[in-house]
PDB file of N, CA and C in Angstrom:
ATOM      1  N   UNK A   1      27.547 -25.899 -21.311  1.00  0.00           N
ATOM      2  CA  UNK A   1      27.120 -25.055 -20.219  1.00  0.00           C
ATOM      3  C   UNK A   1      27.388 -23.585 -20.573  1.00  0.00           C
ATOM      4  N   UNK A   2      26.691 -22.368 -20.418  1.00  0.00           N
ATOM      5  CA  UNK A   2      26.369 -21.589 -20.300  1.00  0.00           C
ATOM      6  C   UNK A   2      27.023 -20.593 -19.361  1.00  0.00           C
ATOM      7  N   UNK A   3      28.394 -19.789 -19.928  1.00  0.00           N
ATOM      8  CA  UNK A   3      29.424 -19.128 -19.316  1.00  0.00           C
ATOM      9  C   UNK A   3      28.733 -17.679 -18.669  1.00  0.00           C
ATOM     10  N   UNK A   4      27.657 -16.957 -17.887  1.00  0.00           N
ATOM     11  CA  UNK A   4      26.932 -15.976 -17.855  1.00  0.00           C
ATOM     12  C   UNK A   4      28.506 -14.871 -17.447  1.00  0.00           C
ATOM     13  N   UNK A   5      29.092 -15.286 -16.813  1.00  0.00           N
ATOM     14  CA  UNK A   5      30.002 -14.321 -16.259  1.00  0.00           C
ATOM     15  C   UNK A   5      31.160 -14.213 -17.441  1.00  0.00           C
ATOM     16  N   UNK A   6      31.436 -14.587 -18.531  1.00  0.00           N
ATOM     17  CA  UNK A   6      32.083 -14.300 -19.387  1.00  0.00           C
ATOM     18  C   UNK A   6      32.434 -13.133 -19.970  1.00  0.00           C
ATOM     19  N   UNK A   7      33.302 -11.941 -20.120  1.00  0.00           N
ATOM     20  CA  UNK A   7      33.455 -10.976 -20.535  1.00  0.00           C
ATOM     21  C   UNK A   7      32.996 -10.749 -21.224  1.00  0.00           C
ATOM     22  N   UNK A   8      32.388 -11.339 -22.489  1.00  0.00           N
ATOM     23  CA  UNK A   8      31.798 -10.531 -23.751  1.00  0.00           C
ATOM     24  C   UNK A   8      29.976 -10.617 -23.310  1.00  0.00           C
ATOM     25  N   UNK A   9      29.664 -11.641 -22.135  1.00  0.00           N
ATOM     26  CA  UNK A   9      28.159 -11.393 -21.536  1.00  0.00           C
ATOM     27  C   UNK A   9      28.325 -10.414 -20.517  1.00  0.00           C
ATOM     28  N   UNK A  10      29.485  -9.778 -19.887  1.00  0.00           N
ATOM     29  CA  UNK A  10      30.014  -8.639 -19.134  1.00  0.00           C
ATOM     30  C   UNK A  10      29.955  -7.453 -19.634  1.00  0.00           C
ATOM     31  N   UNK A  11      30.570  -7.769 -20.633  1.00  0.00           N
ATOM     32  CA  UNK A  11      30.074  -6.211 -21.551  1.00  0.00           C
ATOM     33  C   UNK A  11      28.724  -6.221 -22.043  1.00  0.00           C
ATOM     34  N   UNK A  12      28.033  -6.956 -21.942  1.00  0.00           N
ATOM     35  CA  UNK A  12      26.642  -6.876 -22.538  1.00  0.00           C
ATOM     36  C   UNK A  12      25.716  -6.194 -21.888  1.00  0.00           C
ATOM     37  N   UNK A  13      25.964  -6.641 -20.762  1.00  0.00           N
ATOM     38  CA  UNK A  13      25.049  -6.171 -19.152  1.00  0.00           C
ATOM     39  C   UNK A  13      25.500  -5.122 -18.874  1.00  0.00           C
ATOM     40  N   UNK A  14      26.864  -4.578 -19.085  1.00  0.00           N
ATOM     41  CA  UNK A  14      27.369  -2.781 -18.654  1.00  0.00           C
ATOM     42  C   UNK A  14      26.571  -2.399 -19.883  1.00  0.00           C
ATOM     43  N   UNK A  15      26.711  -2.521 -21.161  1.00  0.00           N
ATOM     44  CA  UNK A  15      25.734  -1.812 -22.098  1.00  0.00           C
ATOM     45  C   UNK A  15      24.559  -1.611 -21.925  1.00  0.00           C
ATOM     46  N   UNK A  16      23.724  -2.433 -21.168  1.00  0.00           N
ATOM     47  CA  UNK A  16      22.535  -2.274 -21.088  1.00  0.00           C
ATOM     48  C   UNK A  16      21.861  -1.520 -20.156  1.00  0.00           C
ATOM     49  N   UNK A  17      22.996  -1.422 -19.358  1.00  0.00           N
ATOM     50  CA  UNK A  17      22.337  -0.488 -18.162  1.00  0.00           C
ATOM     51  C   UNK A  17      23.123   0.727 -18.373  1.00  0.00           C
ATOM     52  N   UNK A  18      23.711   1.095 -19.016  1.00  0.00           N
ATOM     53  CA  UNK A  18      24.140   2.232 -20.229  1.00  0.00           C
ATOM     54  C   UNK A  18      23.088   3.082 -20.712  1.00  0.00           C
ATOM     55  N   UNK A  19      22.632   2.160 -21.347  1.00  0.00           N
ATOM     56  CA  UNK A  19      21.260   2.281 -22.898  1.00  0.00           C
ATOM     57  C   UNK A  19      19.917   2.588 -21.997  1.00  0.00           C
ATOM     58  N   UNK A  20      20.230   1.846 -20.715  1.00  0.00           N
ATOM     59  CA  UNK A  20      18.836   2.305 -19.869  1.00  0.00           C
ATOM     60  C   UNK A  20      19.255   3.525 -19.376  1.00  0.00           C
ATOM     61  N   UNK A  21      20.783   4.187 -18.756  1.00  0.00           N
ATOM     62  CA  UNK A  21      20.299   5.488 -18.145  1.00  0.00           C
ATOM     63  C   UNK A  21      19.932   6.650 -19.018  1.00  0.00           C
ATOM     64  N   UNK A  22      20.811   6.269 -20.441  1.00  0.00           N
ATOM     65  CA  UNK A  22      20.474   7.228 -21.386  1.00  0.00           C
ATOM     66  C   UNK A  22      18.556   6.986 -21.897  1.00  0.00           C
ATOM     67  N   UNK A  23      18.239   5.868 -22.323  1.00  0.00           N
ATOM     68  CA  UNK A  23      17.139   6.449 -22.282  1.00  0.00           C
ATOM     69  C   UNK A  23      16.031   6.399 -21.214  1.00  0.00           C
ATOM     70  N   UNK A  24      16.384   6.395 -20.117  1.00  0.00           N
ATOM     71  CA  UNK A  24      15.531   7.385 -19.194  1.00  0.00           C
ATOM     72  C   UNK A  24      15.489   8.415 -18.848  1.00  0.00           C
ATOM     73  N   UNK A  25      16.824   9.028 -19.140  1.00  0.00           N
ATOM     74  CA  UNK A  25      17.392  10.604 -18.986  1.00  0.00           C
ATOM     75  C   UNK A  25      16.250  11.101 -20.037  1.00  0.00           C
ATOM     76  N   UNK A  26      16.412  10.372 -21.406  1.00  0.00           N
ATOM     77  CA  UNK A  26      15.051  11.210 -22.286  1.00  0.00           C
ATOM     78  C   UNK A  26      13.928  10.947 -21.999  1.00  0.00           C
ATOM     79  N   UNK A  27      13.324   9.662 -21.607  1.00  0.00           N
ATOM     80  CA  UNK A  27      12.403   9.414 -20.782  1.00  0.00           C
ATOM     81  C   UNK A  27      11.849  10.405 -19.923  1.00  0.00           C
ATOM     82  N   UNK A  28      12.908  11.253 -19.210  1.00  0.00           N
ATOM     83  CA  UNK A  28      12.153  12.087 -17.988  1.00  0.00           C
ATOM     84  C   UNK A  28      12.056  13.622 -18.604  1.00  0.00           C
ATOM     85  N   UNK A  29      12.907  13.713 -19.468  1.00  0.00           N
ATOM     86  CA  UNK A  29      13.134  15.254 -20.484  1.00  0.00           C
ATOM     87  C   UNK A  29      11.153  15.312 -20.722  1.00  0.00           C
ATOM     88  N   UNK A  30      10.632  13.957 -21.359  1.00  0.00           N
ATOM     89  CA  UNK A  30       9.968  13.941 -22.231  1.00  0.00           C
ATOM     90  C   UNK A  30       8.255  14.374 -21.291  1.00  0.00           C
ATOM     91  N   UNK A  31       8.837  13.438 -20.320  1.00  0.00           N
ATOM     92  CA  UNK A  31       7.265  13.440 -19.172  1.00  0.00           C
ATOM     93  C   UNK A  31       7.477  14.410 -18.349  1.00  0.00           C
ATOM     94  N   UNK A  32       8.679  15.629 -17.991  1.00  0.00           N
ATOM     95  CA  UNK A  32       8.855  16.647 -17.568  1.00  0.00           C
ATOM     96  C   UNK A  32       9.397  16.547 -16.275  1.00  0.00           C
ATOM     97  N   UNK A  33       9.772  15.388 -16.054  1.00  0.00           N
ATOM     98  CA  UNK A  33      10.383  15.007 -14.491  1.00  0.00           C
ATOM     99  C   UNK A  33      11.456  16.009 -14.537  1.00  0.00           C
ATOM    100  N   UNK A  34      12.556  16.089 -15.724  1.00  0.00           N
ATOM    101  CA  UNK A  34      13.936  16.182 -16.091  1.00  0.00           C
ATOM    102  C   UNK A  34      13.944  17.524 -16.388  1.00  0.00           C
ATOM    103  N   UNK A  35      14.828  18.724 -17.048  1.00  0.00           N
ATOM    104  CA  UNK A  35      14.626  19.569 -18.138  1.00  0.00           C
ATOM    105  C   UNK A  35      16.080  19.893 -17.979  1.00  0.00           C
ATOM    106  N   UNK A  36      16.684  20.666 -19.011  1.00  0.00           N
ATOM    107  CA  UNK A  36      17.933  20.891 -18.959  1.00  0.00           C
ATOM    108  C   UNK A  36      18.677  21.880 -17.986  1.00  0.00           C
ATOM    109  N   UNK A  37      18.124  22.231 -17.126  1.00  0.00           N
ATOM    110  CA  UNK A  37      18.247  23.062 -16.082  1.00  0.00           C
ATOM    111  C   UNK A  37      18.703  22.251 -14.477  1.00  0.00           C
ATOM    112  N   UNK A  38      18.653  20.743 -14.696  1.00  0.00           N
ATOM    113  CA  UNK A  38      18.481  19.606 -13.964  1.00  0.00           C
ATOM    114  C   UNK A  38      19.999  18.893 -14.043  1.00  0.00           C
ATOM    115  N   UNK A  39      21.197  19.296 -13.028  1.00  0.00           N
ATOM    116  CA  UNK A  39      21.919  18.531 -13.196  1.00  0.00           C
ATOM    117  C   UNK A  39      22.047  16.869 -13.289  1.00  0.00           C
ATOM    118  N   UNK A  40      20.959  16.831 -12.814  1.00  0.00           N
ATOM    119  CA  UNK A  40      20.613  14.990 -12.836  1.00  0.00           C
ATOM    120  C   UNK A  40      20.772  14.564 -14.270  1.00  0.00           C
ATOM    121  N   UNK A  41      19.877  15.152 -15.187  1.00  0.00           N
ATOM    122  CA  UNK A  41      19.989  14.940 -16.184  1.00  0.00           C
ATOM    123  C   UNK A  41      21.631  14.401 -16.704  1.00  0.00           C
ATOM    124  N   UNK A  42      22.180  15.598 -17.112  1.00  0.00           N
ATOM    125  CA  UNK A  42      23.690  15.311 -17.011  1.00  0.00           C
ATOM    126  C   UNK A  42      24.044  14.354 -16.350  1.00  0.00           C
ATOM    127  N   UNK A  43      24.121  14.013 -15.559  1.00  0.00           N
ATOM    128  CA  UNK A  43      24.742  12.955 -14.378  1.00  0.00           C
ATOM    129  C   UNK A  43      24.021  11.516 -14.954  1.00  0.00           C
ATOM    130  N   UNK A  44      23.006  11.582 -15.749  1.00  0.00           N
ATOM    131  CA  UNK A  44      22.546  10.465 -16.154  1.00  0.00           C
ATOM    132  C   UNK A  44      23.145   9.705 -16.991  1.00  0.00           C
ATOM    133  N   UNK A  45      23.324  11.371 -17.903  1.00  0.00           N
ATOM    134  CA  UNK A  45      23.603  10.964 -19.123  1.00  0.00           C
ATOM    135  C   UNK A  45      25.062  10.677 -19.390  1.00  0.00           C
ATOM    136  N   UNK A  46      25.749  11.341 -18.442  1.00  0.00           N
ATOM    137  CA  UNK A  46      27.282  10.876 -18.395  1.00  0.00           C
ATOM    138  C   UNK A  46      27.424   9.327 -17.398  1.00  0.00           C
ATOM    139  N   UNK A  47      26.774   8.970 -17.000  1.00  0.00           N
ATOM    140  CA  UNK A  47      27.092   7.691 -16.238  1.00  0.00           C
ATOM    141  C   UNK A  47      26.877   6.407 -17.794  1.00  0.00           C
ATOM    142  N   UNK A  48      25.437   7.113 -18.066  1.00  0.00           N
ATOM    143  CA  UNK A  48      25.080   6.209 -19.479  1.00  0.00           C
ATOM    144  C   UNK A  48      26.349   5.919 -20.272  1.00  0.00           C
ATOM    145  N   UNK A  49      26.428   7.151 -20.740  1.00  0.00           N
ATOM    146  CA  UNK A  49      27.850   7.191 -21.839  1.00  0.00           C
ATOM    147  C   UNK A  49      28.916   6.458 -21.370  1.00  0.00           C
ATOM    148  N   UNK A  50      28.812   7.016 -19.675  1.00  0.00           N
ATOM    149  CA  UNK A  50      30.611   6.174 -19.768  1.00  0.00           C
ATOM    150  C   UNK A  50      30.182   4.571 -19.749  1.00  0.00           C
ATOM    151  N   UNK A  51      28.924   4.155 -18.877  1.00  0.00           N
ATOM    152  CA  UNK A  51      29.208   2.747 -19.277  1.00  0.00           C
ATOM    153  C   UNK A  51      29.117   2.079 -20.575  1.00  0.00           C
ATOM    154  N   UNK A  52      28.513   3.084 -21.452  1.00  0.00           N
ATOM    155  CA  UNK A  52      28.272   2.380 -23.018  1.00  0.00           C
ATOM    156  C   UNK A  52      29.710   2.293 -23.827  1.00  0.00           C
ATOM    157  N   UNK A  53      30.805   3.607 -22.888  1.00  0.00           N
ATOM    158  CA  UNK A  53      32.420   3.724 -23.485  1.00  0.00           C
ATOM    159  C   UNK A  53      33.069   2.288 -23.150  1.00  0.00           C
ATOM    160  N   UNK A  54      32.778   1.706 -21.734  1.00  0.00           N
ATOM    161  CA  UNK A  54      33.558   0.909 -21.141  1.00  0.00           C
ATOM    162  C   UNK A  54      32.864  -0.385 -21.909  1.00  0.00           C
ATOM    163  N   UNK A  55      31.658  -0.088 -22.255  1.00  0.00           N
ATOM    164  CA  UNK A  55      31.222  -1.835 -22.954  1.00  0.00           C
ATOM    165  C   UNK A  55      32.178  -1.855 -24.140  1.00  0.00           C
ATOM    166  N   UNK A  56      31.848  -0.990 -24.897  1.00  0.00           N
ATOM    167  CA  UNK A  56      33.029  -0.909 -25.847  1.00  0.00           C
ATOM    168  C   UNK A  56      34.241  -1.358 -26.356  1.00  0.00           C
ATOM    169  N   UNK A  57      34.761  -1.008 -24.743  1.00  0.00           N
ATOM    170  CA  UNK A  57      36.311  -1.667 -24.703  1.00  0.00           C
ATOM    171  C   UNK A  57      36.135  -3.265 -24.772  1.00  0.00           C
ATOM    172  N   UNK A  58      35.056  -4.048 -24.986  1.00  0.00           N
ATOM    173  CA  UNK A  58      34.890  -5.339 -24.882  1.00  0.00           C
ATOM    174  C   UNK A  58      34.403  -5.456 -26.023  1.00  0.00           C
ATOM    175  N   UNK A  59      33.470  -5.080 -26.538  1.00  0.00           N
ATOM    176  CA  UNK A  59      32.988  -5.130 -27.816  1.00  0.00           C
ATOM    177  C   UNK A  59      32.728  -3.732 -28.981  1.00  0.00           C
ATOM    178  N   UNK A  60      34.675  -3.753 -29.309  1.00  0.00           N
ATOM    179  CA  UNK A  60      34.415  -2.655 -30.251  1.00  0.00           C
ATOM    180  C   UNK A  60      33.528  -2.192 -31.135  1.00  0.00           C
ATOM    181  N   UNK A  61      33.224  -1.227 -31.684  1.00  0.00           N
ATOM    182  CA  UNK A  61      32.745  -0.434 -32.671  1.00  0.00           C
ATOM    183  C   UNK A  61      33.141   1.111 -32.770  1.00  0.00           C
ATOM    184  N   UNK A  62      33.891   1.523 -33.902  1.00  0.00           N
ATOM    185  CA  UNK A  62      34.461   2.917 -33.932  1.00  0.00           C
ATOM    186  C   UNK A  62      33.634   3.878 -33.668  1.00  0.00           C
ATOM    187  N   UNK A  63      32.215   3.233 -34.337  1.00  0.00           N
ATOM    188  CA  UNK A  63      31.431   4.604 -34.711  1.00  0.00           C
ATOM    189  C   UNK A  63      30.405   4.819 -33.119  1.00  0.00           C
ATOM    190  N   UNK A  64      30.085   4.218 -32.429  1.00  0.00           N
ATOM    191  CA  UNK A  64      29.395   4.080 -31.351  1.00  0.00           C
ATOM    192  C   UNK A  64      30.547   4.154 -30.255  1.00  0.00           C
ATOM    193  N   UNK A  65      31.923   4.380 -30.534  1.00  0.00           N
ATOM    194  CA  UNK A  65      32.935   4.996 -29.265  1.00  0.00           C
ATOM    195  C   UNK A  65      32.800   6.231 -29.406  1.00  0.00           C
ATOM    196  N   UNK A  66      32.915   6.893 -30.925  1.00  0.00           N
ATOM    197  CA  UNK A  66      32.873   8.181 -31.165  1.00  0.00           C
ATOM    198  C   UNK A  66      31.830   8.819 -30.541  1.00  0.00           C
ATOM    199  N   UNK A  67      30.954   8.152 -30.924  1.00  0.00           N
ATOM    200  CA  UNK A  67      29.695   9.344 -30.572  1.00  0.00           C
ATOM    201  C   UNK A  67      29.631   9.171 -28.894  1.00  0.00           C
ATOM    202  N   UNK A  68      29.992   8.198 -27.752  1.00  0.00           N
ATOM    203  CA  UNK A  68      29.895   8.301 -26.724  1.00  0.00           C
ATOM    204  C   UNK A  68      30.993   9.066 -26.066  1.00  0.00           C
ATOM    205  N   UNK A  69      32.052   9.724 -26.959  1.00  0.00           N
ATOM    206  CA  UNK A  69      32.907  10.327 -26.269  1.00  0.00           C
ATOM    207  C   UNK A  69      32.519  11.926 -26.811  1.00  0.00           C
ATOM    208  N   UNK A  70      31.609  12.108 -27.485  1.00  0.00           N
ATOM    209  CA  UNK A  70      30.938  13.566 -28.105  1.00  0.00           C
ATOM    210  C   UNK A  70      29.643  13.115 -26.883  1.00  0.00           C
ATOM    211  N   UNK A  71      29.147  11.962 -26.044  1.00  0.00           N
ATOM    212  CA  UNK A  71      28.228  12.320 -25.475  1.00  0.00           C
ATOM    213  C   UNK A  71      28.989  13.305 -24.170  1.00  0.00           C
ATOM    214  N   UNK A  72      29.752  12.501 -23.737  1.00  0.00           N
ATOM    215  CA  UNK A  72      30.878  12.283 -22.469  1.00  0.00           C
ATOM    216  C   UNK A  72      31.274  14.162 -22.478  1.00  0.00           C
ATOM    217  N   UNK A  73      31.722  14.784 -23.346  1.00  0.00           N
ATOM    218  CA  UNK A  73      31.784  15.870 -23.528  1.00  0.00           C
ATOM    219  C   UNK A  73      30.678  16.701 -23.642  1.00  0.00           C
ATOM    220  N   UNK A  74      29.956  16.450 -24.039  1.00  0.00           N
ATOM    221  CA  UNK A  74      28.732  17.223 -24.055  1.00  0.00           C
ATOM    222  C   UNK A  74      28.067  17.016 -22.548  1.00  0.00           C
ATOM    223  N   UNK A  75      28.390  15.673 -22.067  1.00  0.00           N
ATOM    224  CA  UNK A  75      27.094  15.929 -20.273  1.00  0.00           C
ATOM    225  C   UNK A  75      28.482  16.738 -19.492  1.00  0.00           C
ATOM    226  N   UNK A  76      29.403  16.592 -19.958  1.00  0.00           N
ATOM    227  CA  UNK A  76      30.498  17.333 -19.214  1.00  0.00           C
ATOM    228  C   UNK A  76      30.203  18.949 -18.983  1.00  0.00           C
ATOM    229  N   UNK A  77      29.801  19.315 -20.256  1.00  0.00           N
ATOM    230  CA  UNK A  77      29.827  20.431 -20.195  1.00  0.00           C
ATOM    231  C   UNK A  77      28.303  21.021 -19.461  1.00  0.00           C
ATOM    232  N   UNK A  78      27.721  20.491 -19.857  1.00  0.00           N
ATOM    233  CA  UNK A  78      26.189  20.622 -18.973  1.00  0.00           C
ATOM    234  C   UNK A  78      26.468  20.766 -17.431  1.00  0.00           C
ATOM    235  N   UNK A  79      27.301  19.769 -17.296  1.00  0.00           N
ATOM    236  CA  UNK A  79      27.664  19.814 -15.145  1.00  0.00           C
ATOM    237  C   UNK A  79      28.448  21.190 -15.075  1.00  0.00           C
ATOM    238  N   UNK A  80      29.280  21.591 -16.065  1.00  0.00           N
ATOM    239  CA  UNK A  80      30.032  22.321 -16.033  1.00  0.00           C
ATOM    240  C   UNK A  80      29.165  24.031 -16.063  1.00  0.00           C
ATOM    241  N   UNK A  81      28.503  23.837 -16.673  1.00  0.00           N
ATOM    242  CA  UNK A  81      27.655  25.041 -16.981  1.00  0.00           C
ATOM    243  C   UNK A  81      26.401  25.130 -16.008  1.00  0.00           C
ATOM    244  N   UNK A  82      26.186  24.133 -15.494  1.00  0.00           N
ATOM    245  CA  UNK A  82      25.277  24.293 -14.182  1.00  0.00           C
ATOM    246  C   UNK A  82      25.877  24.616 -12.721  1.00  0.00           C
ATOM    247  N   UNK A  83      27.219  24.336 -12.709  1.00  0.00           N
ATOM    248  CA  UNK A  83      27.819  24.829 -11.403  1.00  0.00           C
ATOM    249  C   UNK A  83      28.520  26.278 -12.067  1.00  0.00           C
ATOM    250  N   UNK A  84      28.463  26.652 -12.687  1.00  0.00           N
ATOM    251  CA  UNK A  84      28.636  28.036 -13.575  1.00  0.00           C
ATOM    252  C   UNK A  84      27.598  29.235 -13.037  1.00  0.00           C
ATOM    253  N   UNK A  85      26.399  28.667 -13.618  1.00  0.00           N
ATOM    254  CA  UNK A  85      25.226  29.274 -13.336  1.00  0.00           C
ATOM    255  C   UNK A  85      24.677  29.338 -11.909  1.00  0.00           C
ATOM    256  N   UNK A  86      24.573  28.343 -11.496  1.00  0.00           N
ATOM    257  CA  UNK A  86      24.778  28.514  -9.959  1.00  0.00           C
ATOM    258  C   UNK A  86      25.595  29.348  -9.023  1.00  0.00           C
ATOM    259  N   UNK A  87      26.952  29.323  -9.245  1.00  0.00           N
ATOM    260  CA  UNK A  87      27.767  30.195  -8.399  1.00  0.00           C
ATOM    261  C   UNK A  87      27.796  31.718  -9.098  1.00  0.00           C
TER     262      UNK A  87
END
């Protein structure tokens, strides 16, 4: 029988809906919904990242933590620089 709720099919399903906000965030960059002026964007892209950080913690890989914690910092700074520009 077929364990669906099993942690390592737990982390599978947070990854994936990870991998979907990030690429719809480019998705909308691309068809012009989005542009970098768009805190949404950011907010996408940091929800993406963190759930692709937290799949992680279930199914390591060094090189795909790294780069989601250079994403994590980078949409950080985007929110950061849009309530900047704003006020």
């Amino acid at each position: 029988m077929i364990n669906f709720f099993s942690l390592q099919n737990i982390g599978h399903a947070i990854s994936m809906i990870g991998m979907a906000c990030v690429v719809f965030a480019y998705f909308a960059i691309e068809r012009g919904w989005l542009d970098n002026k768009n805190i949404k964007l950011y907010v996408i892209n940091l929800i993406g990242a963190l759930l692709l950080l937290i799949s992680l913690l279930i199914n390591f890989n060094l090189g795909s933590f790294i780069i989601e914690i250079f994403w994590i910092i980078i949409s950080m700074m985007g929110i950061i620089n849009y309530y900047k520009i704003k006020n």
